[in-house]
C-alpha atoms as a PDB file:
ATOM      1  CA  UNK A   1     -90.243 -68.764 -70.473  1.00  0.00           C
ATOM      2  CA  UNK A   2     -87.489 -69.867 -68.602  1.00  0.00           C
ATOM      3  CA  UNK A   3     -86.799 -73.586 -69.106  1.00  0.00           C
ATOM      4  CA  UNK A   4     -85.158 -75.236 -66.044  1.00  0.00           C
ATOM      5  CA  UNK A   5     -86.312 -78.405 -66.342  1.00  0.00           C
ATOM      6  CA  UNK A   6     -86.777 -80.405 -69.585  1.00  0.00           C
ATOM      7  CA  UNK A   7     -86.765 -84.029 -71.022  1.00  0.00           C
ATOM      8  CA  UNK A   8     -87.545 -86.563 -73.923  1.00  0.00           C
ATOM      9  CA  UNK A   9     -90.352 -88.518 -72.461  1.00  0.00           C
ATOM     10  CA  UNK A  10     -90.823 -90.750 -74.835  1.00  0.00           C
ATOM     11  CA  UNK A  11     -90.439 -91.491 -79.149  1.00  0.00           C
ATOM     12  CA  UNK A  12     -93.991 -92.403 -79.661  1.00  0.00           C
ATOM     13  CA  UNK A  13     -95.250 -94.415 -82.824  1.00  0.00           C
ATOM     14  CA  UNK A  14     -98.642 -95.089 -81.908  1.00  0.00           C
ATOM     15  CA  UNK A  15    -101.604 -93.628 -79.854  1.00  0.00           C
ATOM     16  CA  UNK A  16    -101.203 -96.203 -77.568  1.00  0.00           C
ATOM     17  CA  UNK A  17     -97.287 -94.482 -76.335  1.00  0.00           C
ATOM     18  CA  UNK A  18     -98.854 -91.435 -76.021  1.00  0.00           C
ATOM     19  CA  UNK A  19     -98.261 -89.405 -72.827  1.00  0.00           C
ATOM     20  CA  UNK A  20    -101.135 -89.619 -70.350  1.00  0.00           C
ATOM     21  CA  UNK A  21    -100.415 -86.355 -68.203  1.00  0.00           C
ATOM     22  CA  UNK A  22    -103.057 -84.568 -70.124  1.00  0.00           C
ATOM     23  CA  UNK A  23    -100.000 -81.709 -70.478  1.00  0.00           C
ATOM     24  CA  UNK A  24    -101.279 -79.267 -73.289  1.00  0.00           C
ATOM     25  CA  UNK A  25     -99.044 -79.894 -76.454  1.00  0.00           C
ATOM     26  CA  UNK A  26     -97.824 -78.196 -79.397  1.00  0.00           C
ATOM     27  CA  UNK A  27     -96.301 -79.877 -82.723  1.00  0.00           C
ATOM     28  CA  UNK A  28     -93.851 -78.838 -84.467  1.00  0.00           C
ATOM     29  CA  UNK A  29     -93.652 -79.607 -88.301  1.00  0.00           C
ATOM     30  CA  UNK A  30     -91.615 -78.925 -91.077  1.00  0.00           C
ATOM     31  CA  UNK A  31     -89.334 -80.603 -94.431  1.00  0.00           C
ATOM     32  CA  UNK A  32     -86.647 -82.082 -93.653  1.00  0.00           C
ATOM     33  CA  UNK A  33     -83.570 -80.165 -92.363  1.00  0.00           C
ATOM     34  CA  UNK A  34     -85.480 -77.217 -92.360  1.00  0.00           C
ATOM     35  CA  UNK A  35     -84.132 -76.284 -88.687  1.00  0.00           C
ATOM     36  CA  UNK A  36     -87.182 -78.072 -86.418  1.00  0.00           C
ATOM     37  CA  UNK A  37     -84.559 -79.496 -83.875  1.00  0.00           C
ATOM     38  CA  UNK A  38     -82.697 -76.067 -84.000  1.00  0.00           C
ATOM     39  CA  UNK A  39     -85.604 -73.908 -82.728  1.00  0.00           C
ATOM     40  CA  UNK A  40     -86.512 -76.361 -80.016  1.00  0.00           C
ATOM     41  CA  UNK A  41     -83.046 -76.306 -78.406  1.00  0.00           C
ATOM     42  CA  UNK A  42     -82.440 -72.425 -78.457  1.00  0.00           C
ATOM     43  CA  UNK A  43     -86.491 -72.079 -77.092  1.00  0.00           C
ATOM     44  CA  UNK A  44     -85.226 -74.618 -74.101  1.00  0.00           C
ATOM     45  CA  UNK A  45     -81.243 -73.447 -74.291  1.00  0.00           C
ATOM     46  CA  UNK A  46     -80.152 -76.548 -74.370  1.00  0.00           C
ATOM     47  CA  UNK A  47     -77.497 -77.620 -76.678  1.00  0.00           C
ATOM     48  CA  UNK A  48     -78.097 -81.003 -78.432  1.00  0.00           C
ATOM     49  CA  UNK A  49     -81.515 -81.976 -76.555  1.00  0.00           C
ATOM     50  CA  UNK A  50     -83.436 -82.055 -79.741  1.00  0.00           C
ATOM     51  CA  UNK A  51     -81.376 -84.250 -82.080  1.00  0.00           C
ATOM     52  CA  UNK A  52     -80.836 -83.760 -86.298  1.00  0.00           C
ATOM     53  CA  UNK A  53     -80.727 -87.147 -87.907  1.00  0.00           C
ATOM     54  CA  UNK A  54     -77.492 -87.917 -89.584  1.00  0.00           C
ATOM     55  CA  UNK A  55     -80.052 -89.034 -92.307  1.00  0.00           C
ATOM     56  CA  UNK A  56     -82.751 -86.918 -93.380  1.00  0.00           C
ATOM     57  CA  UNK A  57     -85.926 -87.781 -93.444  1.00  0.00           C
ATOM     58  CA  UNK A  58     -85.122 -91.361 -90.869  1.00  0.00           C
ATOM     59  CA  UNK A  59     -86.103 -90.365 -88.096  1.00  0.00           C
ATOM     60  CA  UNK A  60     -89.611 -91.265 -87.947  1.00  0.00           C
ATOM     61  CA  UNK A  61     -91.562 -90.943 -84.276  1.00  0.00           C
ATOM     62  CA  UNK A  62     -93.240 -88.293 -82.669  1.00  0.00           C
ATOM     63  CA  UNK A  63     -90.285 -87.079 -79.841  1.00  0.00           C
ATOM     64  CA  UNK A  64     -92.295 -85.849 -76.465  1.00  0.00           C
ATOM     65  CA  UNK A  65     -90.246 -83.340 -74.638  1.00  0.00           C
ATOM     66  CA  UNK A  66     -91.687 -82.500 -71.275  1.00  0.00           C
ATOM     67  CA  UNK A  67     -91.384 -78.527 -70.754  1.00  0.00           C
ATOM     68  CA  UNK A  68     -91.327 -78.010 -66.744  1.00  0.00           C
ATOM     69  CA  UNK A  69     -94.709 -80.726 -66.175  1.00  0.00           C
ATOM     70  CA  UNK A  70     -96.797 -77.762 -68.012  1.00  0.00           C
ATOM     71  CA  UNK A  71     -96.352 -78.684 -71.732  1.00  0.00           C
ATOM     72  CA  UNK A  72     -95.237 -81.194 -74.174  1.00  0.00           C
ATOM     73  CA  UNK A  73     -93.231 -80.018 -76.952  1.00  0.00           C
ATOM     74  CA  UNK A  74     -93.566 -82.628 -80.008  1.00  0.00           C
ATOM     75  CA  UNK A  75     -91.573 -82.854 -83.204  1.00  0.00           C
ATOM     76  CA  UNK A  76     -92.835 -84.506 -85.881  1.00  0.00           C
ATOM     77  CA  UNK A  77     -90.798 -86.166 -88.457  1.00  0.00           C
ATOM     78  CA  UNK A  78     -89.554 -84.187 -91.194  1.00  0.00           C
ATOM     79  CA  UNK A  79     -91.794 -84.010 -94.540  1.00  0.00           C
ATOM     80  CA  UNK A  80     -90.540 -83.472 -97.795  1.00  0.00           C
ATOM     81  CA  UNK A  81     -87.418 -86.024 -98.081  1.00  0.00           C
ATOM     82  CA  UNK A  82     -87.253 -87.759-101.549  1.00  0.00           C
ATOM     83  CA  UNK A  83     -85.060 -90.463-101.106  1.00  0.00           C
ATOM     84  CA  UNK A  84     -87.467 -92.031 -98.420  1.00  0.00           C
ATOM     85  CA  UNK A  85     -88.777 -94.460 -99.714  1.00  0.00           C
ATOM     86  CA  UNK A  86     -92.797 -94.639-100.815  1.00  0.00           C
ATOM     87  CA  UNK A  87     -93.765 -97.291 -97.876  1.00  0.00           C
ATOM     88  CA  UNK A  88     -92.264 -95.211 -95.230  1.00  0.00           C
ATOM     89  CA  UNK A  89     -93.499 -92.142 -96.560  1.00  0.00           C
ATOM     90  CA  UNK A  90     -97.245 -93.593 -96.238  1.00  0.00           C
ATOM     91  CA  UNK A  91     -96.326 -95.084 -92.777  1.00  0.00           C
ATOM     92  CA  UNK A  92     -95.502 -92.307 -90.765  1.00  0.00           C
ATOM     93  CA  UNK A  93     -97.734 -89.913 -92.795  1.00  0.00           C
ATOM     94  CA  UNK A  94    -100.754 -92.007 -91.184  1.00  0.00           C
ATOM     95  CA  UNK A  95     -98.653 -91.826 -87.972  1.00  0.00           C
ATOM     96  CA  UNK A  96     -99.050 -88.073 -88.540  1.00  0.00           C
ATOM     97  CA  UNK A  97    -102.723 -87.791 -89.372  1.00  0.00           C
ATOM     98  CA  UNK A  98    -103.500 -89.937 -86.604  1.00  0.00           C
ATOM     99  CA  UNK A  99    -102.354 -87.464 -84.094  1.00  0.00           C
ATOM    100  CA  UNK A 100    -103.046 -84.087 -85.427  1.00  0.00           C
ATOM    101  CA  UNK A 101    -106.821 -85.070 -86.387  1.00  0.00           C
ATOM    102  CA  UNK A 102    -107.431 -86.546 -83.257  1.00  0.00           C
ATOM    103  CA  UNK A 103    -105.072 -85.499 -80.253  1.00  0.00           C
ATOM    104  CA  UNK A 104    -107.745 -83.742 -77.633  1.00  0.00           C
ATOM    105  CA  UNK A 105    -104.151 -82.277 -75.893  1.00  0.00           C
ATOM    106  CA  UNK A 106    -102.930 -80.765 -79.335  1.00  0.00           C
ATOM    107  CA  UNK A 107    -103.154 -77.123 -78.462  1.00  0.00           C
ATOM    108  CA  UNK A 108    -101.439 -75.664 -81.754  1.00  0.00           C
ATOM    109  CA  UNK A 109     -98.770 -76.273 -84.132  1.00  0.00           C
ATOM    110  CA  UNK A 110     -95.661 -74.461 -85.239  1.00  0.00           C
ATOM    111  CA  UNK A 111     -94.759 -74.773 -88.777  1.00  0.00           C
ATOM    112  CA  UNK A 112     -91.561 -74.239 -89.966  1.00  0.00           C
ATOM    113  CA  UNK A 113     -90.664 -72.935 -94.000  1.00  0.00           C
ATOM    114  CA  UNK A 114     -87.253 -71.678 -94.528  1.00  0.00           C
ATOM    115  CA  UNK A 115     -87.539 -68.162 -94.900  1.00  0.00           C
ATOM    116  CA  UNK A 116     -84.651 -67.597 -97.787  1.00  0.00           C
ATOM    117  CA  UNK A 117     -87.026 -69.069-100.535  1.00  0.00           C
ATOM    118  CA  UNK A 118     -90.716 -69.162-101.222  1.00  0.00           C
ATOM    119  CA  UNK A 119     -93.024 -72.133 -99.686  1.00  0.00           C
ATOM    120  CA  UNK A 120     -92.363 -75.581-101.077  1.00  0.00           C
ATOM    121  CA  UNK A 121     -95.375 -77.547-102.743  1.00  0.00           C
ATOM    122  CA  UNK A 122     -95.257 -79.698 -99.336  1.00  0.00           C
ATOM    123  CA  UNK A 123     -94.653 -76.307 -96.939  1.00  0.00           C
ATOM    124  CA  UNK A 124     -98.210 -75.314 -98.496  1.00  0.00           C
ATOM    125  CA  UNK A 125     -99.924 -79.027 -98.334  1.00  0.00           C
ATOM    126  CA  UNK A 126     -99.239 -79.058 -95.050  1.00  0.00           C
ATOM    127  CA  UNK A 127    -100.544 -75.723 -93.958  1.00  0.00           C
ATOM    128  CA  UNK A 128    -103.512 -76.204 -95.456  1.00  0.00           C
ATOM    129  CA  UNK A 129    -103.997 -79.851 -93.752  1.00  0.00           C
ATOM    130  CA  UNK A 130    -103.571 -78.553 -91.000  1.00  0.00           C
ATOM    131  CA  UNK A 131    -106.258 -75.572 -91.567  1.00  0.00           C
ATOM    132  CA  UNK A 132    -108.895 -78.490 -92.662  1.00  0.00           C
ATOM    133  CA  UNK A 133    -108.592 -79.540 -89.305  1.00  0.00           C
ATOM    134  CA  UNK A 134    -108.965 -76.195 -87.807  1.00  0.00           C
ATOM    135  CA  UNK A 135    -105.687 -76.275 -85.649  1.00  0.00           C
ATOM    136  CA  UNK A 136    -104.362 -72.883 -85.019  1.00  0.00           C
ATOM    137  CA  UNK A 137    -100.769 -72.450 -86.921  1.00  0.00           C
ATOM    138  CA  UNK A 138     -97.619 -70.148 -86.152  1.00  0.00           C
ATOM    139  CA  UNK A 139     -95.469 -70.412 -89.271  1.00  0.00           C
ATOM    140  CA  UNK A 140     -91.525 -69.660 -88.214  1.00  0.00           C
ATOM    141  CA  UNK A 141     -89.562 -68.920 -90.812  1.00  0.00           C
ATOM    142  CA  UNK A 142     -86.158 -70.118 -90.341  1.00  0.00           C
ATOM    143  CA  UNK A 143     -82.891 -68.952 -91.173  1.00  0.00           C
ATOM    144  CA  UNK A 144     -83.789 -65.762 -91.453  1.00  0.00           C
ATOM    145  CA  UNK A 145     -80.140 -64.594 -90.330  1.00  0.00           C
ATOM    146  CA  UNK A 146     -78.748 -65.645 -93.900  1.00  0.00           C
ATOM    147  CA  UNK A 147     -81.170 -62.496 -95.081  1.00  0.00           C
ATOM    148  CA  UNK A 148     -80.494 -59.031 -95.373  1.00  0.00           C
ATOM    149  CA  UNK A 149     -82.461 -56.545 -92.805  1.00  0.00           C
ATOM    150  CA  UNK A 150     -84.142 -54.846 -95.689  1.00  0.00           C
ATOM    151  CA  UNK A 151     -85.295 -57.882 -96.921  1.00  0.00           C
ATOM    152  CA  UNK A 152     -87.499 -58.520 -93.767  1.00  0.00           C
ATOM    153  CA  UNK A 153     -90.916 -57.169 -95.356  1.00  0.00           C
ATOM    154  CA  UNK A 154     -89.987 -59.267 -98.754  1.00  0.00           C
ATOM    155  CA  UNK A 155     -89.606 -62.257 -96.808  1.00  0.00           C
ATOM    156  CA  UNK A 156     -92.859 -61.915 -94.422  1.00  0.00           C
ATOM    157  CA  UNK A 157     -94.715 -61.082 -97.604  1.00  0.00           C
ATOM    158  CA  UNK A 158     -93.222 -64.126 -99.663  1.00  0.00           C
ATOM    159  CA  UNK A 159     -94.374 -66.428 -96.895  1.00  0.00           C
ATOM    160  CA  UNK A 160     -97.418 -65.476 -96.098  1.00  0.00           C
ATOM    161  CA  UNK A 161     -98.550 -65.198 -99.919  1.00  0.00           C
ATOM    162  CA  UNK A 162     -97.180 -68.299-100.455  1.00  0.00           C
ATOM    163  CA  UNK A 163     -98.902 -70.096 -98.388  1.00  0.00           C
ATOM    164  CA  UNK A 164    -102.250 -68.210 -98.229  1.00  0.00           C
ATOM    165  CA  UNK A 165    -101.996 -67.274 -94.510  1.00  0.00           C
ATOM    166  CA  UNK A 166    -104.759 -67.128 -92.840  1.00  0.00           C
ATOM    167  CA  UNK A 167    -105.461 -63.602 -90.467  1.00  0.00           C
ATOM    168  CA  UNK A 168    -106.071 -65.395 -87.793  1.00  0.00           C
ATOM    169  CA  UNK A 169    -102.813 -67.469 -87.947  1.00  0.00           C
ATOM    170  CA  UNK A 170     -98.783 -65.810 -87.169  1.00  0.00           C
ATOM    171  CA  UNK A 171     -95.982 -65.444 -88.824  1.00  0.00           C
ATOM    172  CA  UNK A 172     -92.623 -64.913 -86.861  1.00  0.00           C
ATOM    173  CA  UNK A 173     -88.984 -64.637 -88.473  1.00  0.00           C
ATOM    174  CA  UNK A 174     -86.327 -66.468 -86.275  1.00  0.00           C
ATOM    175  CA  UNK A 175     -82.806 -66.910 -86.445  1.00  0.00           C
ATOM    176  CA  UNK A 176     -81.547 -70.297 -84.231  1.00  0.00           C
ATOM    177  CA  UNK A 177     -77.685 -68.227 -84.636  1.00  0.00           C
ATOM    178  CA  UNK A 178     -78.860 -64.894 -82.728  1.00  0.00           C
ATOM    179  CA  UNK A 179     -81.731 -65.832 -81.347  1.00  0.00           C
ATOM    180  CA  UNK A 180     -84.089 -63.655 -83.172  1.00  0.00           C
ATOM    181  CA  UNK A 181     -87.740 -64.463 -82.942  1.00  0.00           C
ATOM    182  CA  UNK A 182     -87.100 -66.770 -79.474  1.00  0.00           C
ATOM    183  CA  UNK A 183     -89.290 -64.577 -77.483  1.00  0.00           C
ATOM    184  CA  UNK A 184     -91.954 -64.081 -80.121  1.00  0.00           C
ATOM    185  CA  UNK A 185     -92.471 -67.615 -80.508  1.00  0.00           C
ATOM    186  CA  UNK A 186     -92.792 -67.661 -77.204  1.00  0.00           C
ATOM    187  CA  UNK A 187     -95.551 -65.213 -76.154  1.00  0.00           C
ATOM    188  CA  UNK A 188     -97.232 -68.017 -78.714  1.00  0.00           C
ATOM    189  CA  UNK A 189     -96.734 -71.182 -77.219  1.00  0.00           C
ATOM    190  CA  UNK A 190     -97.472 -69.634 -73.574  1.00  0.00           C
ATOM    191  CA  UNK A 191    -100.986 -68.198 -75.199  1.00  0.00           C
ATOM    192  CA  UNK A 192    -101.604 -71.333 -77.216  1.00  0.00           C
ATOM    193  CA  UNK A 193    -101.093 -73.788 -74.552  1.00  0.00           C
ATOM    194  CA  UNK A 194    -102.741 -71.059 -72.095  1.00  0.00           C
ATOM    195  CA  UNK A 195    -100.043 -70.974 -69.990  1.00  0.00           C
ATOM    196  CA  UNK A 196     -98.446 -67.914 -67.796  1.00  0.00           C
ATOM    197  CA  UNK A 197     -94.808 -66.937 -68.623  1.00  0.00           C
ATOM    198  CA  UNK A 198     -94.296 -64.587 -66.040  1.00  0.00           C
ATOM    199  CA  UNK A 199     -95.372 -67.246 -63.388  1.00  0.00           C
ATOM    200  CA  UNK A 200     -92.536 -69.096 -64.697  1.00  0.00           C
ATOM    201  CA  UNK A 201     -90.090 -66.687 -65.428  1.00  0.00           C
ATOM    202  CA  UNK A 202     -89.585 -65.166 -68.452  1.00  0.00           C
ATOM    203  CA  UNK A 203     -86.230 -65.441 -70.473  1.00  0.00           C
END
């Protein structure tokens, strides 16, 4: 899709902040640092729109990004980051559950694992929370420009093992640097949130 038009709508904490457009969304999730605000700004190609935390793991709100009035992109907070502390952690993981149990807009979520090492313990708790509550899942595995070509099948075959894909779930390799994967992930979001991309233009 070509993005022309994009903004942060709001940094939601609650239900009660949540847009109520009834746009079709789709979270993304992923550890800390694992490239989540990367992948959002080369999908819209816009430098800087999704923001890194200078500390990992602090930023801690669901950040709605309105795609052209036709989606909602929404990045979760980072998992995975030890020296949060224990309160927080339990805070915004009920923040979390809250909204992917029970968000009637949530079309799909895109998980991100860093595809240079097998799934973490959390990579794979997460994946199969969100299987229990039957959300469909594209796993991106970042990074994947820091691997060799000939690695490619190794890597797809580390992931997916790893985390006990399911067939009816994707798994796309995508590089934020060259832009690898972009379109892939794509053709996902536009099917997931059952929107046209050629309606829209197609980049």
């Amino acid at each position: 899709m070509r993005v022309n038009h994009v903004e942060l709508t709001i940094s939601a904490v609650s239900e009660a902040q949540y847009p109520s457009t009834g746009y079709p969304e789709v979270a993304f999730v992923g550890r800390s640092n694992v490239g989540k605000s990367s992948l959002i700004n080369r999908l819209i190609d816009r430098n800087g729109m999704a923001r890194t935390s200078s500390v990992p793991g602090k930023t801690q709100t669901l950040n709605y990004y309105n795609i052209e009035s036709l989606l909602y992109f929404v990045d979760v907070p980072g998992y995975g980051y030890a020296k949060v502390s224990k309160a927080a952690r339990a805070k915004f993981a009920a923040m979390i559950e809250a909204y992917l149990s029970a968000r009637q807009e949530l079309r799909g979520v895109v998980q991100l694992v860093d595809a240079r090492h097998a799934p973490s313990p959390d990579d794979v708790s997460m994946y199969q929370y969100l299987k229990y509550y039957h959300l469909p899942v594209l796993v991106v595995g970042t990074k994947v420009d820091k691997t060799s070509r000939s690695q490619r099948n190794k890597v797809l075959r580390t992931l997916s093992q790893g985390l006990e894909l399911n067939q009816t779930d994707s798994l796309i390799l995508f590089s934020a640097t060259t832009g690898e994967g972009k379109d892939a992930v794509w053709q996902w979001l536009e099917a997931a949130a059952n929107i046209g991309g050629s309606e829209h233009g197609t980049k």
